[in-house]
C-alpha atoms as a PDB file:
ATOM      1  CA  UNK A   1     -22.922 -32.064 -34.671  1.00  0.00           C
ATOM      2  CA  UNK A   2     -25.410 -33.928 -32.197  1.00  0.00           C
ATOM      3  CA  UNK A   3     -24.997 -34.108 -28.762  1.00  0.00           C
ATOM      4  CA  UNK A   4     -25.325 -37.338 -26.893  1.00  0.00           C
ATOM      5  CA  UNK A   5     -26.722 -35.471 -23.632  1.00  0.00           C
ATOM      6  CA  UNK A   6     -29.895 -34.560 -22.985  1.00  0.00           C
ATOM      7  CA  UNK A   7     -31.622 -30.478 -22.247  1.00  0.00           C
ATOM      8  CA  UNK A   8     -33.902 -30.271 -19.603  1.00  0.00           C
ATOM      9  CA  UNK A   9     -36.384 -29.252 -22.412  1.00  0.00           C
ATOM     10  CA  UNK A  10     -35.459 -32.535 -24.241  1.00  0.00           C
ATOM     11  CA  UNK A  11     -38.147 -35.450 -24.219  1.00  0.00           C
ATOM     12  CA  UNK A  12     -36.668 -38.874 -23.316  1.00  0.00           C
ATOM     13  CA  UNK A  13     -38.891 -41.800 -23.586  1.00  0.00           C
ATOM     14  CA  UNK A  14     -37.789 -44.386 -21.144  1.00  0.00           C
ATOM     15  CA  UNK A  15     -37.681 -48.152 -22.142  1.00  0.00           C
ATOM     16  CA  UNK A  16     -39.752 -50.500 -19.594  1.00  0.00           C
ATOM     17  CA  UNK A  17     -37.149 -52.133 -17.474  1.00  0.00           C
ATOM     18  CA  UNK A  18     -35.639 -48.839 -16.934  1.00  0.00           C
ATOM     19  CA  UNK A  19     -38.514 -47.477 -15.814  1.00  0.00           C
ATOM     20  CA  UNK A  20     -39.450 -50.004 -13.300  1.00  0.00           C
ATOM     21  CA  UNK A  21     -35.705 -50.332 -12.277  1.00  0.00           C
ATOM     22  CA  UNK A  22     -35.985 -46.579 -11.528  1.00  0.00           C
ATOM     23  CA  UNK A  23     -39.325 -46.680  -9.816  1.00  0.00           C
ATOM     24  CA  UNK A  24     -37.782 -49.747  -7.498  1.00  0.00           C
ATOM     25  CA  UNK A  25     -34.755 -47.842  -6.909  1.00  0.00           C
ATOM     26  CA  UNK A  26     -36.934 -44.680  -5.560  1.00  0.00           C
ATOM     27  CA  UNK A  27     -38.837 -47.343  -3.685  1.00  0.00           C
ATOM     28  CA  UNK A  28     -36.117 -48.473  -2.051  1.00  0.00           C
ATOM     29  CA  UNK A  29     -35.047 -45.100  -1.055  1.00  0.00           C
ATOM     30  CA  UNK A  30     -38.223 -44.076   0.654  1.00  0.00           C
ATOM     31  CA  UNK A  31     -38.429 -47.790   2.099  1.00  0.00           C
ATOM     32  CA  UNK A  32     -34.960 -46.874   4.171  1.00  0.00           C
ATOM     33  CA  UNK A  33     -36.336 -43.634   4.979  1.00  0.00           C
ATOM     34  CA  UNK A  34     -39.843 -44.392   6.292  1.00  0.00           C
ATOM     35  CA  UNK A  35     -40.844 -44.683   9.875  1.00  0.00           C
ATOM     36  CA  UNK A  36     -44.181 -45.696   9.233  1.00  0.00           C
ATOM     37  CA  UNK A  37     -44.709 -49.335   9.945  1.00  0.00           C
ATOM     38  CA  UNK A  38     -47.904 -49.601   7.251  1.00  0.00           C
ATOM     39  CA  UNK A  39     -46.127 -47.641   4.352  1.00  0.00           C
ATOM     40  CA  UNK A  40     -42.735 -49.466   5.206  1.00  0.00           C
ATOM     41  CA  UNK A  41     -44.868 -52.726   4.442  1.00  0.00           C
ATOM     42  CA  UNK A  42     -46.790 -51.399   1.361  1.00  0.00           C
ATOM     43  CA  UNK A  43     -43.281 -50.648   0.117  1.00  0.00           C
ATOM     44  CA  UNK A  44     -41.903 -53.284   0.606  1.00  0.00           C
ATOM     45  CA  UNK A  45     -44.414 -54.908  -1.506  1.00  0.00           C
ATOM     46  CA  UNK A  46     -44.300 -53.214  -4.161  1.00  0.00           C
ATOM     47  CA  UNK A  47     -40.449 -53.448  -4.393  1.00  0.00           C
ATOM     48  CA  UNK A  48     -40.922 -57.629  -3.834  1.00  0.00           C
ATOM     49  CA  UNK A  49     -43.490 -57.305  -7.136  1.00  0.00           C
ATOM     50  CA  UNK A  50     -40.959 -54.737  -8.758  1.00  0.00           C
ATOM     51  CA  UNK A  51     -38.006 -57.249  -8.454  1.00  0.00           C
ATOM     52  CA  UNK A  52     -40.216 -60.444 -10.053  1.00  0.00           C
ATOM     53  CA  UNK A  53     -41.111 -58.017 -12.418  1.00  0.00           C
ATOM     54  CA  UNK A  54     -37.607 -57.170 -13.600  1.00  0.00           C
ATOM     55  CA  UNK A  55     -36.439 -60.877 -12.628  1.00  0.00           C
ATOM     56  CA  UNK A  56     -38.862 -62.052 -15.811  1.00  0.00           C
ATOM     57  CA  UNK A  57     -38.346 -59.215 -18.314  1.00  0.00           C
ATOM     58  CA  UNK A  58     -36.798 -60.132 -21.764  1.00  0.00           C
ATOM     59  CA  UNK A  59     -35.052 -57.030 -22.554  1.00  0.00           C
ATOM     60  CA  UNK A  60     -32.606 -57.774 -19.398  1.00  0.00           C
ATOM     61  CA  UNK A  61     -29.322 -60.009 -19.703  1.00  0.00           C
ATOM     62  CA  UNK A  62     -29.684 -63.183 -18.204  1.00  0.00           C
ATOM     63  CA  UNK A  63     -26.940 -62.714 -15.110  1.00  0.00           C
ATOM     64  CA  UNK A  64     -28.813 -59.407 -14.581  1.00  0.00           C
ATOM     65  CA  UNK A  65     -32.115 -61.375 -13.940  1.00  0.00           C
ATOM     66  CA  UNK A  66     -30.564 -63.692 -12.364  1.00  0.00           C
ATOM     67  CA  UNK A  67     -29.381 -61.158  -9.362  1.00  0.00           C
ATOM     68  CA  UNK A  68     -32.789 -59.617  -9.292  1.00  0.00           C
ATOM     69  CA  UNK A  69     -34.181 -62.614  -8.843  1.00  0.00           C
ATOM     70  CA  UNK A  70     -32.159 -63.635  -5.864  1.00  0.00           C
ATOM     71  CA  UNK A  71     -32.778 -60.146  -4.349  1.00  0.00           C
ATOM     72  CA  UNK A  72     -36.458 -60.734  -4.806  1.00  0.00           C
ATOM     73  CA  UNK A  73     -36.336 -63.873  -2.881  1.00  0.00           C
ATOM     74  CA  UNK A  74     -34.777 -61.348   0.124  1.00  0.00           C
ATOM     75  CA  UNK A  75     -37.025 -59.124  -0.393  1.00  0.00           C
ATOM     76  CA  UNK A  76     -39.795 -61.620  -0.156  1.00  0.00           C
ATOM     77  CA  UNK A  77     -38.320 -62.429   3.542  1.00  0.00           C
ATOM     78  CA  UNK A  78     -38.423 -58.737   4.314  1.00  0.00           C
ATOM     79  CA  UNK A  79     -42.419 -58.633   3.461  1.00  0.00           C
ATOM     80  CA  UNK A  80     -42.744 -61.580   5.282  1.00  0.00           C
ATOM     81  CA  UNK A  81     -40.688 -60.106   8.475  1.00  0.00           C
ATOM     82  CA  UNK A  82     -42.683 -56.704   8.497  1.00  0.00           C
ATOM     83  CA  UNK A  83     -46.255 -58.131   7.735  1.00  0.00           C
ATOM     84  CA  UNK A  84     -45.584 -60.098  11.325  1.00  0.00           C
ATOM     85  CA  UNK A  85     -44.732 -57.396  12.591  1.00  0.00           C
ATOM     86  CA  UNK A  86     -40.802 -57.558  13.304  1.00  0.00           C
ATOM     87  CA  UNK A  87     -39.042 -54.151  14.014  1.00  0.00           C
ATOM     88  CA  UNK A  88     -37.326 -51.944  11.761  1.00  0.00           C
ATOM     89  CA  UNK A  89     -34.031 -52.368  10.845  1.00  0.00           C
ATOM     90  CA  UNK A  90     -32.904 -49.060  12.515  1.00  0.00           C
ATOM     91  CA  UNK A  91     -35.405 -50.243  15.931  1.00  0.00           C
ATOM     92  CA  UNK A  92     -33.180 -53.679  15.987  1.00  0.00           C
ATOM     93  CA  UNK A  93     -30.232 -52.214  15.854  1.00  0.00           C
ATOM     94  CA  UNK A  94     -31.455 -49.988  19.091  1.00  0.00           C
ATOM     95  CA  UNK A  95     -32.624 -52.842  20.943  1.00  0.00           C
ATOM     96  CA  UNK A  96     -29.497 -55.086  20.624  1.00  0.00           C
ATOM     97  CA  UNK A  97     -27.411 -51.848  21.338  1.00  0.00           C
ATOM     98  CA  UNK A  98     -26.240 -50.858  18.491  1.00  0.00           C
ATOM     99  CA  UNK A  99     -25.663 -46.795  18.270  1.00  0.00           C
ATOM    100  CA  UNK A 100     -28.025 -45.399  15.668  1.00  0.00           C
ATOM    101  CA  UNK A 101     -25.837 -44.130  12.279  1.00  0.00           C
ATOM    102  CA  UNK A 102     -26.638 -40.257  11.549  1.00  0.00           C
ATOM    103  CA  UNK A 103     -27.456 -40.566   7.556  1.00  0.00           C
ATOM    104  CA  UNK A 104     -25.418 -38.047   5.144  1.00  0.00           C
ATOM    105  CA  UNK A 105     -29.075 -36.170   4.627  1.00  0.00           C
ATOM    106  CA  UNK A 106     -31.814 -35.637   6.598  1.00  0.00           C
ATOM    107  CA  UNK A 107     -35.029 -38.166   5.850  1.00  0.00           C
ATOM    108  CA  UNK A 108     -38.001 -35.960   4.924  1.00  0.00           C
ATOM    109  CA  UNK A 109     -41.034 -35.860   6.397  1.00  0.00           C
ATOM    110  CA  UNK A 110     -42.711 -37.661   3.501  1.00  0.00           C
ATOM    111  CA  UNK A 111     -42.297 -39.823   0.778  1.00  0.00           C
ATOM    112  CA  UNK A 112     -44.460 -38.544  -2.568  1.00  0.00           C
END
């Protein structure tokens, strides 16, 4: 009888768009979680090239690619937005007034 879960000592080979959908999606976590104006921007980046990435890759369905493409051009506003130097989500929110959210977990210090 096989199991269709995986041990912890089990080796699982990840195909490529998975990988780089999982990288992106860790990406975007620390992104939303960063206070730091230069690693906020490097991030942001790296998701942009991450989501043109994915937006071209075969093994994806075509609507699939289609929404990563359409986040990509968003996210290519967001690059643009920080590089100039426009404030944080969270720090716009502040200055129009907005009361700051309290997140379900506390940001770490870091992002590794």
């Amino acid at each position: 009888m096989s199991s269709s879960t995986l041990s912890p000592n089990d080796e699982y080979i990840m195909a490529a768009a998975d990988a780089m959908l999982a990288g992106t999606l860790a990406l975007l976590t620390g992104h939303a979680q960063c206070a730091c104006a230069q690693q906020r921007l490097l991030m942001a980046r790296k998701i942009r090239s991450n989501l043109y990435l994915l937006a071209q890759h075969p093994a994806l369905p075509p609507p699939f690619r289609l929404v990563v493409q359409r986040l990509h051009g968003h996210w290519n506003g967001i690059v643009e937005q920080t590089a100039a130097g426009a404030p944080a989500p969270r720090a716009a929110l502040l200055d129009i007034g907005l009361p700051e959210t309290q997140l379900w977990h506390p940001a770490p210090d870091s992002v590794h």
